[in-house]
PDB file of N, CA and C in Angstrom:
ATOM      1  N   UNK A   1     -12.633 -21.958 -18.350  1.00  0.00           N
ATOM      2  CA  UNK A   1     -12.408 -20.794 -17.529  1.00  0.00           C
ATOM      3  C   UNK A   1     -11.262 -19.965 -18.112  1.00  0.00           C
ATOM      4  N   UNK A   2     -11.523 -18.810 -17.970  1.00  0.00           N
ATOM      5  CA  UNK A   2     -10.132 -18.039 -18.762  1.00  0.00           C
ATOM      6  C   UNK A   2      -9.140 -17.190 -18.104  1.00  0.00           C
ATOM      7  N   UNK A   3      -8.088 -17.273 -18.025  1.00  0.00           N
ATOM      8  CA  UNK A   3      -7.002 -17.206 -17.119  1.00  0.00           C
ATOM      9  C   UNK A   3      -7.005 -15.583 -17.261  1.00  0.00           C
ATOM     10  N   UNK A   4      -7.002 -14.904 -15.872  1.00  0.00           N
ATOM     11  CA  UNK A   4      -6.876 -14.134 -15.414  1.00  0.00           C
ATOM     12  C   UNK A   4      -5.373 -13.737 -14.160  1.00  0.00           C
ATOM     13  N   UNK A   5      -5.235 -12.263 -13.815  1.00  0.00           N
ATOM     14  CA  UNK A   5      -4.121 -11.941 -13.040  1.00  0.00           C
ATOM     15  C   UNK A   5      -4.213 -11.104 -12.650  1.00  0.00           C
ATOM     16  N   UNK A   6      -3.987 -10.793 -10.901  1.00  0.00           N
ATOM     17  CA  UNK A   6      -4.471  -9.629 -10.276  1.00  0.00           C
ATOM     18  C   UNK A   6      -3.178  -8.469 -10.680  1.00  0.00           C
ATOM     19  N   UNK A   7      -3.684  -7.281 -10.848  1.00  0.00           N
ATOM     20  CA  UNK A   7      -3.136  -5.875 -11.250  1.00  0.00           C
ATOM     21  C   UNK A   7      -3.861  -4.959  -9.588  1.00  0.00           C
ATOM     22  N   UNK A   8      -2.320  -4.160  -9.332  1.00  0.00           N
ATOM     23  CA  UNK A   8      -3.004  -3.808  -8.202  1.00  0.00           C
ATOM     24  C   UNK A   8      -2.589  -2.623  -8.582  1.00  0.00           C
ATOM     25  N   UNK A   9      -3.683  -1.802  -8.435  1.00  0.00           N
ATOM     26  CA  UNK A   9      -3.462  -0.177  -8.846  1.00  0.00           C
ATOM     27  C   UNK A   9      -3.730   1.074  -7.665  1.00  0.00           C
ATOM     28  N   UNK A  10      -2.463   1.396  -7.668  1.00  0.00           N
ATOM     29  CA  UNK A  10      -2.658   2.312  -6.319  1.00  0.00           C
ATOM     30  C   UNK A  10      -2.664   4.036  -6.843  1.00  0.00           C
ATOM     31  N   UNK A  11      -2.458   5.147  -6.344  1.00  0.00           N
ATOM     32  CA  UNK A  11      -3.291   4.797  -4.942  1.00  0.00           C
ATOM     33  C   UNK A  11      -4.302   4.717  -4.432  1.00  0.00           C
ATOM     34  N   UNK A  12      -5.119   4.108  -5.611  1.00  0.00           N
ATOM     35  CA  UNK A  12      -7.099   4.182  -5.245  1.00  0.00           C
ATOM     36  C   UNK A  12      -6.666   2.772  -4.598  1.00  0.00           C
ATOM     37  N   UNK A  13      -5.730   1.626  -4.352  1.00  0.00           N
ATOM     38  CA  UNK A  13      -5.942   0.480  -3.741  1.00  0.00           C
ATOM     39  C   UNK A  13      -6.804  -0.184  -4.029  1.00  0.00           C
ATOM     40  N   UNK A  14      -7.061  -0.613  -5.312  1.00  0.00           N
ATOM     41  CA  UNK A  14      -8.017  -1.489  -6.216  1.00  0.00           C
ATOM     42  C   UNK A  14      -6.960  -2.615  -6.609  1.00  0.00           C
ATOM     43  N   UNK A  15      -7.764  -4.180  -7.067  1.00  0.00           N
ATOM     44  CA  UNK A  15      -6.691  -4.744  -7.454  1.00  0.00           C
ATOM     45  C   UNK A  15      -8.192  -5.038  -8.545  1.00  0.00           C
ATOM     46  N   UNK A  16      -7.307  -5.436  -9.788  1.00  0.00           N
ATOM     47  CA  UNK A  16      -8.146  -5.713 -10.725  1.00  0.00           C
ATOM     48  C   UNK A  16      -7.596  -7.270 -11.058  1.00  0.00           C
ATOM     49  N   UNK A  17      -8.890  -7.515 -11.557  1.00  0.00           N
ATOM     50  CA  UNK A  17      -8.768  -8.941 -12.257  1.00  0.00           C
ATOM     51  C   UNK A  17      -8.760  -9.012 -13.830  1.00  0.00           C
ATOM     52  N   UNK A  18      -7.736  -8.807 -14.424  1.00  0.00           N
ATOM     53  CA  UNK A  18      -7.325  -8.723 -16.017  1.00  0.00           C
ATOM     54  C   UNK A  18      -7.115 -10.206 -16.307  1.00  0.00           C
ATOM     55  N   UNK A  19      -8.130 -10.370 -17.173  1.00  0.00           N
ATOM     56  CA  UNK A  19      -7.896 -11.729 -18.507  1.00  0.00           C
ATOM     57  C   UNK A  19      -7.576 -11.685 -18.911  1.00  0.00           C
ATOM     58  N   UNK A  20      -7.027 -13.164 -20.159  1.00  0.00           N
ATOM     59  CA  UNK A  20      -5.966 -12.760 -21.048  1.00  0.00           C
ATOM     60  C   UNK A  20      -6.768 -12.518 -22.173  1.00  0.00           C
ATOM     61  N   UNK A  21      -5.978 -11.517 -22.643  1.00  0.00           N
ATOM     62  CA  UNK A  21      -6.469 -10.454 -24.120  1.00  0.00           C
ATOM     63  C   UNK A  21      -6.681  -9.358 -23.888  1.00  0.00           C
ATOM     64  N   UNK A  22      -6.916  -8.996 -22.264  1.00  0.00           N
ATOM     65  CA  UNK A  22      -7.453  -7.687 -21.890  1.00  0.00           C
ATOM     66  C   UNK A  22      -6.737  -7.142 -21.738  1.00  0.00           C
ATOM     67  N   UNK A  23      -6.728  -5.691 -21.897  1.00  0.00           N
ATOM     68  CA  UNK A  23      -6.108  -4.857 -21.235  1.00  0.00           C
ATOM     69  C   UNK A  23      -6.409  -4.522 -19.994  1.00  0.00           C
ATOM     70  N   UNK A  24      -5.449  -3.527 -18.947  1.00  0.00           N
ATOM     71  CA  UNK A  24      -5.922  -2.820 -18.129  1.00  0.00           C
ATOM     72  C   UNK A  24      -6.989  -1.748 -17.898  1.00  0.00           C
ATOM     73  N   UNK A  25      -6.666  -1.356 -18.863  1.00  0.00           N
ATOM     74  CA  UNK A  25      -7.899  -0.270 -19.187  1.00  0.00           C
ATOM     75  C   UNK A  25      -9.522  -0.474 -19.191  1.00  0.00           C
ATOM     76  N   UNK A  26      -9.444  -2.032 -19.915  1.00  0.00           N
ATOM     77  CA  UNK A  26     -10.670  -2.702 -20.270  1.00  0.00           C
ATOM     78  C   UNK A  26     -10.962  -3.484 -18.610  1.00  0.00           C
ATOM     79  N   UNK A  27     -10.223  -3.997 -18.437  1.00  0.00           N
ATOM     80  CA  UNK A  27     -10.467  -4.786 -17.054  1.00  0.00           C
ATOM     81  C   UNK A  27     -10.792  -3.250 -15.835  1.00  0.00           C
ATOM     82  N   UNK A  28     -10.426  -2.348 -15.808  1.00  0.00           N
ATOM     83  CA  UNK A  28     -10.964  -1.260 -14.996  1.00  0.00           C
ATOM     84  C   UNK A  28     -11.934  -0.787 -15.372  1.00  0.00           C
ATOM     85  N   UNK A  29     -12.751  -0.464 -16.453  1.00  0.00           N
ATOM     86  CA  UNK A  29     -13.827  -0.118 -17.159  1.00  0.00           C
ATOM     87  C   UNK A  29     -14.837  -1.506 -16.766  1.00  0.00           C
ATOM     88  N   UNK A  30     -14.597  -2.542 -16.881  1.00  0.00           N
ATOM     89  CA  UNK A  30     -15.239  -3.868 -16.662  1.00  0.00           C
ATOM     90  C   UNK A  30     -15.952  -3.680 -15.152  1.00  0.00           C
ATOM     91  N   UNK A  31     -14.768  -3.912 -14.301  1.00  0.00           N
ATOM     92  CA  UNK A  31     -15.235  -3.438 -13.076  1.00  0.00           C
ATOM     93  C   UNK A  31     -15.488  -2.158 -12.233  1.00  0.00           C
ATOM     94  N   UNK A  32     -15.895  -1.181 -13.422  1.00  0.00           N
ATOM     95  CA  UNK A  32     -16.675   0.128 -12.733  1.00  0.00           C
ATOM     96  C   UNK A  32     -15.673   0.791 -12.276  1.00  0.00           C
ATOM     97  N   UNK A  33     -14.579   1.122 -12.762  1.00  0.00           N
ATOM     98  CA  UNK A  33     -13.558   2.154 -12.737  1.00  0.00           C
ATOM     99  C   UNK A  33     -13.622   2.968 -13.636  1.00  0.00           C
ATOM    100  N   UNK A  34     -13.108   4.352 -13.806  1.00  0.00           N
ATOM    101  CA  UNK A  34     -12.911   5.161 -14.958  1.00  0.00           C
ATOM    102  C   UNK A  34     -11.440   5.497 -14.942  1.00  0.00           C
ATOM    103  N   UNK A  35     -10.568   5.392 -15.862  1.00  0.00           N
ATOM    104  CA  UNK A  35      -8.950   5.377 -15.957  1.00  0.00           C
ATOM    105  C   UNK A  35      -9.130   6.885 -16.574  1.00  0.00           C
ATOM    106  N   UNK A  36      -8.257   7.792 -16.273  1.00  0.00           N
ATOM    107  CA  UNK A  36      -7.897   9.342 -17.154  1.00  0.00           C
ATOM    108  C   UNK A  36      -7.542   9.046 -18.219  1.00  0.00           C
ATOM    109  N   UNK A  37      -8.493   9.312 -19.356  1.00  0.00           N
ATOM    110  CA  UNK A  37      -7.878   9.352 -21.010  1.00  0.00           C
ATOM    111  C   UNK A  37      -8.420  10.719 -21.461  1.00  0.00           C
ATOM    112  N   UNK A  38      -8.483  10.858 -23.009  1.00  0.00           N
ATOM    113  CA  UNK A  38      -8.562  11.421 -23.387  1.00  0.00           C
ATOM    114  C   UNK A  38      -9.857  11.400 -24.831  1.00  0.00           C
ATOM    115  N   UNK A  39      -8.425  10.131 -25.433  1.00  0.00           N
ATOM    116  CA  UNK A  39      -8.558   9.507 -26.877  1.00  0.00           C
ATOM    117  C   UNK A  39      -9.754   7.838 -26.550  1.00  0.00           C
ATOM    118  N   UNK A  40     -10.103   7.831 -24.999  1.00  0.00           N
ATOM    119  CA  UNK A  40     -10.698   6.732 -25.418  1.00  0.00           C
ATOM    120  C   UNK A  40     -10.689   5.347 -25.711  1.00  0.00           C
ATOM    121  N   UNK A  41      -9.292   5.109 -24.922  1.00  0.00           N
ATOM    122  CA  UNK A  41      -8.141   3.947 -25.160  1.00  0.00           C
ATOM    123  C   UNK A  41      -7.760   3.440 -26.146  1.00  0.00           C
ATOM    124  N   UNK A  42      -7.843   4.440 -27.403  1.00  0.00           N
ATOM    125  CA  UNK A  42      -7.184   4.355 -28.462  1.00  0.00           C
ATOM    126  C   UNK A  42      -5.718   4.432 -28.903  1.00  0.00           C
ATOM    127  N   UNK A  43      -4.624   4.456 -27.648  1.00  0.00           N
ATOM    128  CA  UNK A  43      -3.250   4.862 -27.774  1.00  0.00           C
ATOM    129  C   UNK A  43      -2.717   5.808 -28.374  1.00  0.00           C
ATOM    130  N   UNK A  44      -3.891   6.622 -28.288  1.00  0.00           N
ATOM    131  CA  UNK A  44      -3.227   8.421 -28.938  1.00  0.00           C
ATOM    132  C   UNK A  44      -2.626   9.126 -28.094  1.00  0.00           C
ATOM    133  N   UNK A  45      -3.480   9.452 -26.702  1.00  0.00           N
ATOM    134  CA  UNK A  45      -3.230  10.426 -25.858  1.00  0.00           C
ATOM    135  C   UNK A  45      -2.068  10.368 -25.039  1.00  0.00           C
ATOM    136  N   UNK A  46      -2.084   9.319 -24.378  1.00  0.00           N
ATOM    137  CA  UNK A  46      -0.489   9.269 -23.652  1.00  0.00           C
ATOM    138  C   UNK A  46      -1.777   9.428 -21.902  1.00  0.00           C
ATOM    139  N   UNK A  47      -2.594  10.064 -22.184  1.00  0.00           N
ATOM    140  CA  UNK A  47      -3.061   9.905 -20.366  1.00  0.00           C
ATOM    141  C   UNK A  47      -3.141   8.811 -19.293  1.00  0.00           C
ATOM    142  N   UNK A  48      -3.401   7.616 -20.028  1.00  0.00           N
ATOM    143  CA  UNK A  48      -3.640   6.579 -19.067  1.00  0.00           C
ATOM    144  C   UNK A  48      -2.591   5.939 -18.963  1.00  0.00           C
ATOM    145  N   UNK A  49      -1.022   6.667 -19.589  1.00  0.00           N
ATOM    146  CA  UNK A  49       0.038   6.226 -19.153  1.00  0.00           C
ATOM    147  C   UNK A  49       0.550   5.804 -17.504  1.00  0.00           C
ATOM    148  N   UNK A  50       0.702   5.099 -17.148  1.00  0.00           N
ATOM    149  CA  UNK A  50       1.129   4.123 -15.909  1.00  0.00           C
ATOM    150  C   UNK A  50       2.509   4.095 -15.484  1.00  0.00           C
ATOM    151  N   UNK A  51       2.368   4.095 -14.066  1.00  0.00           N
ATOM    152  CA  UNK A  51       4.437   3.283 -13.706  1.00  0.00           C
ATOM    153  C   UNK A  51       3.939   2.208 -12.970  1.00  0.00           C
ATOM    154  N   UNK A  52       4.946   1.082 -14.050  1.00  0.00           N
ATOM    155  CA  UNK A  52       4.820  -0.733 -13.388  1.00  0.00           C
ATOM    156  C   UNK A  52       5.822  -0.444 -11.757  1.00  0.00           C
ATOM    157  N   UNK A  53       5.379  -0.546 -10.739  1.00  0.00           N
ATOM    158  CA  UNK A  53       6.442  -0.732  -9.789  1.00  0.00           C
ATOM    159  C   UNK A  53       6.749  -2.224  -9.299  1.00  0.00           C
ATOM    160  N   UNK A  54       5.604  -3.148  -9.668  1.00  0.00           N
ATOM    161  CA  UNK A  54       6.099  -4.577  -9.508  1.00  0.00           C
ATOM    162  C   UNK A  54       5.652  -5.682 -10.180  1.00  0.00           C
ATOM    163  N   UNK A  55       6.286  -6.576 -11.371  1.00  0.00           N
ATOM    164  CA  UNK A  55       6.120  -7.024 -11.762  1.00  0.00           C
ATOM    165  C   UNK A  55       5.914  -7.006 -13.149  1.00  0.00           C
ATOM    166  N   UNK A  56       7.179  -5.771 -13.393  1.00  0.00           N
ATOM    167  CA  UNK A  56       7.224  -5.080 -14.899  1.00  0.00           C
ATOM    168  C   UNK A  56       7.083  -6.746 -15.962  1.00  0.00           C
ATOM    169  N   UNK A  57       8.371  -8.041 -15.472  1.00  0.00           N
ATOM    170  CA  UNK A  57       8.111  -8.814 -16.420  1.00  0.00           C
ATOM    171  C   UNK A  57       7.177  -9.399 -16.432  1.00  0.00           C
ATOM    172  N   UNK A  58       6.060  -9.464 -15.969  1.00  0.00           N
ATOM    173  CA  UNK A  58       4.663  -9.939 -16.236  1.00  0.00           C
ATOM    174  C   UNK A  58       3.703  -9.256 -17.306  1.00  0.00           C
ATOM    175  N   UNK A  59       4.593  -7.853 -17.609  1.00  0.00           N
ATOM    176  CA  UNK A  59       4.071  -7.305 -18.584  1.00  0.00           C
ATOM    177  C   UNK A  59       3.831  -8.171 -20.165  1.00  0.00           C
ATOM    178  N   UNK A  60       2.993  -7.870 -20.984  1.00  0.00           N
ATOM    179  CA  UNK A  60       3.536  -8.534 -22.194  1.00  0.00           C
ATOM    180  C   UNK A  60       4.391  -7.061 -23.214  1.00  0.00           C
ATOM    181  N   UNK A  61       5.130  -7.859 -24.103  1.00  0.00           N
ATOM    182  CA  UNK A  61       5.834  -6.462 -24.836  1.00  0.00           C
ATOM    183  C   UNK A  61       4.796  -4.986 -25.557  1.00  0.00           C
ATOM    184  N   UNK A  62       5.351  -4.332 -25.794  1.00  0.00           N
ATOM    185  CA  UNK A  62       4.111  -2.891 -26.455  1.00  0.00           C
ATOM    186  C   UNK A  62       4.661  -3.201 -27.454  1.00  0.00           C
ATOM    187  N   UNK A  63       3.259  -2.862 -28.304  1.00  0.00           N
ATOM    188  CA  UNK A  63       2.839  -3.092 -29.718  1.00  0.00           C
ATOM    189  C   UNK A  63       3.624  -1.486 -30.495  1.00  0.00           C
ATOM    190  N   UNK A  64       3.737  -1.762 -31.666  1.00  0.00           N
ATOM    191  CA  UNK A  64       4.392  -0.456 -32.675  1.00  0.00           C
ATOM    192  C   UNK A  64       3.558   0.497 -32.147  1.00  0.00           C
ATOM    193  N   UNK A  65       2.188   0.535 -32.222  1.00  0.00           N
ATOM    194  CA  UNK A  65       1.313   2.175 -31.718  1.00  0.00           C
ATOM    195  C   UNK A  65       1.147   2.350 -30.105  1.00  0.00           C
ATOM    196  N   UNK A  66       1.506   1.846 -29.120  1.00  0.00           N
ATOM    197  CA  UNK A  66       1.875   2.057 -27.834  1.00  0.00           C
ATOM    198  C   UNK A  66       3.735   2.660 -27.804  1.00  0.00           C
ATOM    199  N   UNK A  67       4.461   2.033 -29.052  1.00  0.00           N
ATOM    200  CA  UNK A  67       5.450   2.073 -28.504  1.00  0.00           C
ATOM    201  C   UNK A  67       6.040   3.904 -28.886  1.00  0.00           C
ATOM    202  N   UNK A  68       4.853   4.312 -30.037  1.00  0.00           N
ATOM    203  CA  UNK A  68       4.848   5.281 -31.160  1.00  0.00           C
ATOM    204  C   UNK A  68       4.316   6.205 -30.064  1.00  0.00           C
ATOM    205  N   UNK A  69       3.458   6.020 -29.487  1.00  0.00           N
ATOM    206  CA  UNK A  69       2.857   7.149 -28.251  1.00  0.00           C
ATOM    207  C   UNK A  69       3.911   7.161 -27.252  1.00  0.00           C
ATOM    208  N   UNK A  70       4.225   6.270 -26.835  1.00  0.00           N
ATOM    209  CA  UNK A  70       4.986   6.764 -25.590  1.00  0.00           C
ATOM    210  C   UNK A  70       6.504   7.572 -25.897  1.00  0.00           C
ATOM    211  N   UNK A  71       6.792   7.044 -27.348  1.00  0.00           N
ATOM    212  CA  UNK A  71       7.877   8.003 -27.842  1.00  0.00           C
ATOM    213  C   UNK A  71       7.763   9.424 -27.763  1.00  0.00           C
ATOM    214  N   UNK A  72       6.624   9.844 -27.945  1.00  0.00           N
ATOM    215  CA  UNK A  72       5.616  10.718 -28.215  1.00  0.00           C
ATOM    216  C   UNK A  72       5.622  12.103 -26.985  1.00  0.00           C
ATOM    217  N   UNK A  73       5.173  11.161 -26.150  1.00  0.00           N
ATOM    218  CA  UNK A  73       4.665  11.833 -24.474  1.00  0.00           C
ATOM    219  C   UNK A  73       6.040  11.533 -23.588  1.00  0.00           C
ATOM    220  N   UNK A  74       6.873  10.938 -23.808  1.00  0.00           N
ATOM    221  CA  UNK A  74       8.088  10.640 -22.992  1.00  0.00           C
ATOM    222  C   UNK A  74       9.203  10.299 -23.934  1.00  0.00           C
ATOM    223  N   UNK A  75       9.363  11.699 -24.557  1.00  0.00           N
ATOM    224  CA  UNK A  75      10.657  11.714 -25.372  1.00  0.00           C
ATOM    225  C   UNK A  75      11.934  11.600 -24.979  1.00  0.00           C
ATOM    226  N   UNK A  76      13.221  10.391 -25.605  1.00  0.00           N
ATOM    227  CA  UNK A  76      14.298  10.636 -25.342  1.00  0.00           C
ATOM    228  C   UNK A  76      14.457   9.037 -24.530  1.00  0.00           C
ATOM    229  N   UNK A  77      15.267   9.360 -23.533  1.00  0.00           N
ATOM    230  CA  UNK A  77      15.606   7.745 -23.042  1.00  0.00           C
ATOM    231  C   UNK A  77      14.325   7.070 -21.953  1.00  0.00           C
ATOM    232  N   UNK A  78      13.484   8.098 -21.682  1.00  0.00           N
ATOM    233  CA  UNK A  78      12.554   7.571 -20.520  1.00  0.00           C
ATOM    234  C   UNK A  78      11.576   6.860 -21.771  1.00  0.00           C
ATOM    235  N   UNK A  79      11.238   7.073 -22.917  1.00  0.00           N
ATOM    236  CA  UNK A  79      10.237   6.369 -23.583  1.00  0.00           C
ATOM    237  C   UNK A  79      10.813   4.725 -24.079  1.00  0.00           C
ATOM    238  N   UNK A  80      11.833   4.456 -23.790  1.00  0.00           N
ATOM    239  CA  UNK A  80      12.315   2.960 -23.741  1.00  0.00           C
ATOM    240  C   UNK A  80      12.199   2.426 -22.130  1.00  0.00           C
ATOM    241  N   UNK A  81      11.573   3.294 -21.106  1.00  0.00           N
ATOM    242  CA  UNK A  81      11.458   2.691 -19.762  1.00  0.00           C
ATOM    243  C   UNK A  81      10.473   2.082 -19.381  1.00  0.00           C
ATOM    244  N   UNK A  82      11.137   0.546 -19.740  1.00  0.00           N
ATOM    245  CA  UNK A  82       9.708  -0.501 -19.551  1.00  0.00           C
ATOM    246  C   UNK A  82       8.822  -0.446 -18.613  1.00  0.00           C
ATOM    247  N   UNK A  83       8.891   0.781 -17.471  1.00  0.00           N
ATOM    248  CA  UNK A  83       8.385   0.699 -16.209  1.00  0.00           C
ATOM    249  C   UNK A  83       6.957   1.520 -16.738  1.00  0.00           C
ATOM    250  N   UNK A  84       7.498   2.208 -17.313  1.00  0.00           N
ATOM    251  CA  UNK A  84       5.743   3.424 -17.997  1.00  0.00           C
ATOM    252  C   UNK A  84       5.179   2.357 -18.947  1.00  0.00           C
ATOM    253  N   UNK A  85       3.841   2.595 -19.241  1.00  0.00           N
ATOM    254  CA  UNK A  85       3.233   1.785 -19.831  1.00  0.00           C
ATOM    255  C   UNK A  85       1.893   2.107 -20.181  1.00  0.00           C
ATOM    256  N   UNK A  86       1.083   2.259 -21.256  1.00  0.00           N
ATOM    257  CA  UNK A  86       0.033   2.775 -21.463  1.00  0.00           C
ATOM    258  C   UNK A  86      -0.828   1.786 -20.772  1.00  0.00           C
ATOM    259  N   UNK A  87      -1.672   2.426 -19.971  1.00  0.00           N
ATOM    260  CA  UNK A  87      -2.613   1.193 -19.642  1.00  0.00           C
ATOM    261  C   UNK A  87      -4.072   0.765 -20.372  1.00  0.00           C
ATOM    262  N   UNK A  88      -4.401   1.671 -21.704  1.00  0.00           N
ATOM    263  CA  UNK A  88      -5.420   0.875 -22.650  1.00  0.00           C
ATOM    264  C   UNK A  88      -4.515  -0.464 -23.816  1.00  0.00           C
ATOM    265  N   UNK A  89      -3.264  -0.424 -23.327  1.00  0.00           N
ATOM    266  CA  UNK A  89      -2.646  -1.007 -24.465  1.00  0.00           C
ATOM    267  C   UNK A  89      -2.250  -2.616 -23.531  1.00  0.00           C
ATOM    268  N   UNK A  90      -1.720  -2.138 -22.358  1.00  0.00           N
ATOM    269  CA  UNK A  90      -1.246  -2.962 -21.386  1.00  0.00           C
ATOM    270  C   UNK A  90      -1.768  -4.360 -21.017  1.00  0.00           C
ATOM    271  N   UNK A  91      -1.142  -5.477 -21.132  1.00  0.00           N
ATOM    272  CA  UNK A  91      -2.101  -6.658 -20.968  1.00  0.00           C
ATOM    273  C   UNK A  91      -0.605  -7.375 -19.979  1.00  0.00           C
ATOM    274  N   UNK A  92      -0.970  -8.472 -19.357  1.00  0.00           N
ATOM    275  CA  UNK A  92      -0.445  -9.051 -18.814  1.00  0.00           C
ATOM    276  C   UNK A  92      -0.370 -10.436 -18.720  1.00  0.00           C
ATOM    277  N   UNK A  93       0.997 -11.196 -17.902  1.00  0.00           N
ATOM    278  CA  UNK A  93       1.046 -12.700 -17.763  1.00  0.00           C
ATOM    279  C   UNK A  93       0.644 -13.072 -16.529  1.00  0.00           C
ATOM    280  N   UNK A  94       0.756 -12.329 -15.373  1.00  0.00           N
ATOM    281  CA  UNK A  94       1.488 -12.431 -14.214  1.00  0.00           C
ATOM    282  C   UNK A  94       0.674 -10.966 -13.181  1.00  0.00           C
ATOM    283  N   UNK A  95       0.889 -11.122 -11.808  1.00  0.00           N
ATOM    284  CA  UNK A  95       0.523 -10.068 -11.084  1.00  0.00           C
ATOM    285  C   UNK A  95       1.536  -9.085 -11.657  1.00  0.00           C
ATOM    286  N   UNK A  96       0.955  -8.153 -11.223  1.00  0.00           N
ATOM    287  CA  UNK A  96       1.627  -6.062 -11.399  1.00  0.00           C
ATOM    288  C   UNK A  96       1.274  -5.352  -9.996  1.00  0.00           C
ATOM    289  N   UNK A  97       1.992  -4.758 -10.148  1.00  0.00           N
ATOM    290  CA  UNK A  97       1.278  -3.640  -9.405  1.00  0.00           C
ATOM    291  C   UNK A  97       2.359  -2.161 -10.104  1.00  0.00           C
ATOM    292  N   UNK A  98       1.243  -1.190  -9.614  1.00  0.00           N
ATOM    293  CA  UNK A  98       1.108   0.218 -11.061  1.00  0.00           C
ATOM    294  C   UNK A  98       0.455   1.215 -10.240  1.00  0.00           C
ATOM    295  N   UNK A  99       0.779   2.072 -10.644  1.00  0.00           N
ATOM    296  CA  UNK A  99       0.304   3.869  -9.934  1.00  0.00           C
ATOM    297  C   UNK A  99      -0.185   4.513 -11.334  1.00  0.00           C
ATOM    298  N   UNK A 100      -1.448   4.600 -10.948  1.00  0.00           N
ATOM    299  CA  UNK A 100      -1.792   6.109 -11.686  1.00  0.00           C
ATOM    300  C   UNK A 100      -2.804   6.779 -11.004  1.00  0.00           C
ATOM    301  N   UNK A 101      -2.505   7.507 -11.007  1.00  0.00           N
ATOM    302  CA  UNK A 101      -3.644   8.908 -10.225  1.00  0.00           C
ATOM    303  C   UNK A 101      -4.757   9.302 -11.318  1.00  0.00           C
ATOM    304  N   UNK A 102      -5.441   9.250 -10.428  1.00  0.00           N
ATOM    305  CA  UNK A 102      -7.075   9.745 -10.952  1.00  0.00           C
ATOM    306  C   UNK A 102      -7.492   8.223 -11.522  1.00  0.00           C
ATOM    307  N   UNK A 103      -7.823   7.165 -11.201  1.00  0.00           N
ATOM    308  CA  UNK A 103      -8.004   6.128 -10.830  1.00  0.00           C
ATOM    309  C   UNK A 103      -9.398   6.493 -10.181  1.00  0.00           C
ATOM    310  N   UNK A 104     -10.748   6.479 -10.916  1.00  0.00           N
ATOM    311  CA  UNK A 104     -11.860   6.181  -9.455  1.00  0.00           C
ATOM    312  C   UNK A 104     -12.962   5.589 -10.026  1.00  0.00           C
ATOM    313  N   UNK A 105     -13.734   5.208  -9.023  1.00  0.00           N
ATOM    314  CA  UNK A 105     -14.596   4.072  -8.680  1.00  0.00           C
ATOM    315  C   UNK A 105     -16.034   4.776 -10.124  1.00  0.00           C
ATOM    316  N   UNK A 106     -16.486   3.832 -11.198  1.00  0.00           N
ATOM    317  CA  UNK A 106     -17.854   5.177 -11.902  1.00  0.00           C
ATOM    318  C   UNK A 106     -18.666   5.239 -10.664  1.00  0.00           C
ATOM    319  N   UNK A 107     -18.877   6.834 -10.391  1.00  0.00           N
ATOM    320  CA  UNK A 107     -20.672   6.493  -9.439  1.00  0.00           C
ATOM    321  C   UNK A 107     -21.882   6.198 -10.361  1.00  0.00           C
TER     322      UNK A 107
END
């Protein structure tokens, strides 16, 4: 069985079930969500950027090209704020919970 962790994403009030290796992005796409991108969860765009409000250390660390985008889209001291977080890049240990708008269900 492969270890999974609920991500609760408001304010659509979804909680997702992310495995390990997955991202958020992938675990919302999995279960019939569509996340706002752009690039396709390729860590170009900066859209499906996120705020962790609980359970930032459950995060795992961002990789050089998450860390290269968010420099990017949140220049200056907010792009070292572990609380934003791309969510095609984003994987986890532990529950989260995270806000991003435009969050909805595919019809």
């Amino acid at each position: 069985m492969t270890e999974s962790h609920p991500v609760h994403v408001m304010p659509v009030d979804v909680v997702l079930d992310v495995q390990a290796g997955e991202s958020v992005f992938g675990a919302a796409a999995r279960a019939g969500y569509s996340w706002p991108t752009t690039c396709g969860g390729l860590a170009d765009c900066g859209s499906c950027i996120s705020n962790i409000t609980q359970g930032v250390d459950h995060c795992l660390s961002p990789g050089e090209l998450e860390q290269e985008t968010l420099r990017r889209v949140r220049p200056g001291r907010h792009s070292q704020d572990p609380s934003f977080r791309l969510a095609c890049q984003l994987q986890v240990s532990g529950p989260v919970t995270l806000t991003k708008r435009g969050v909805r269900p595919i019809a």
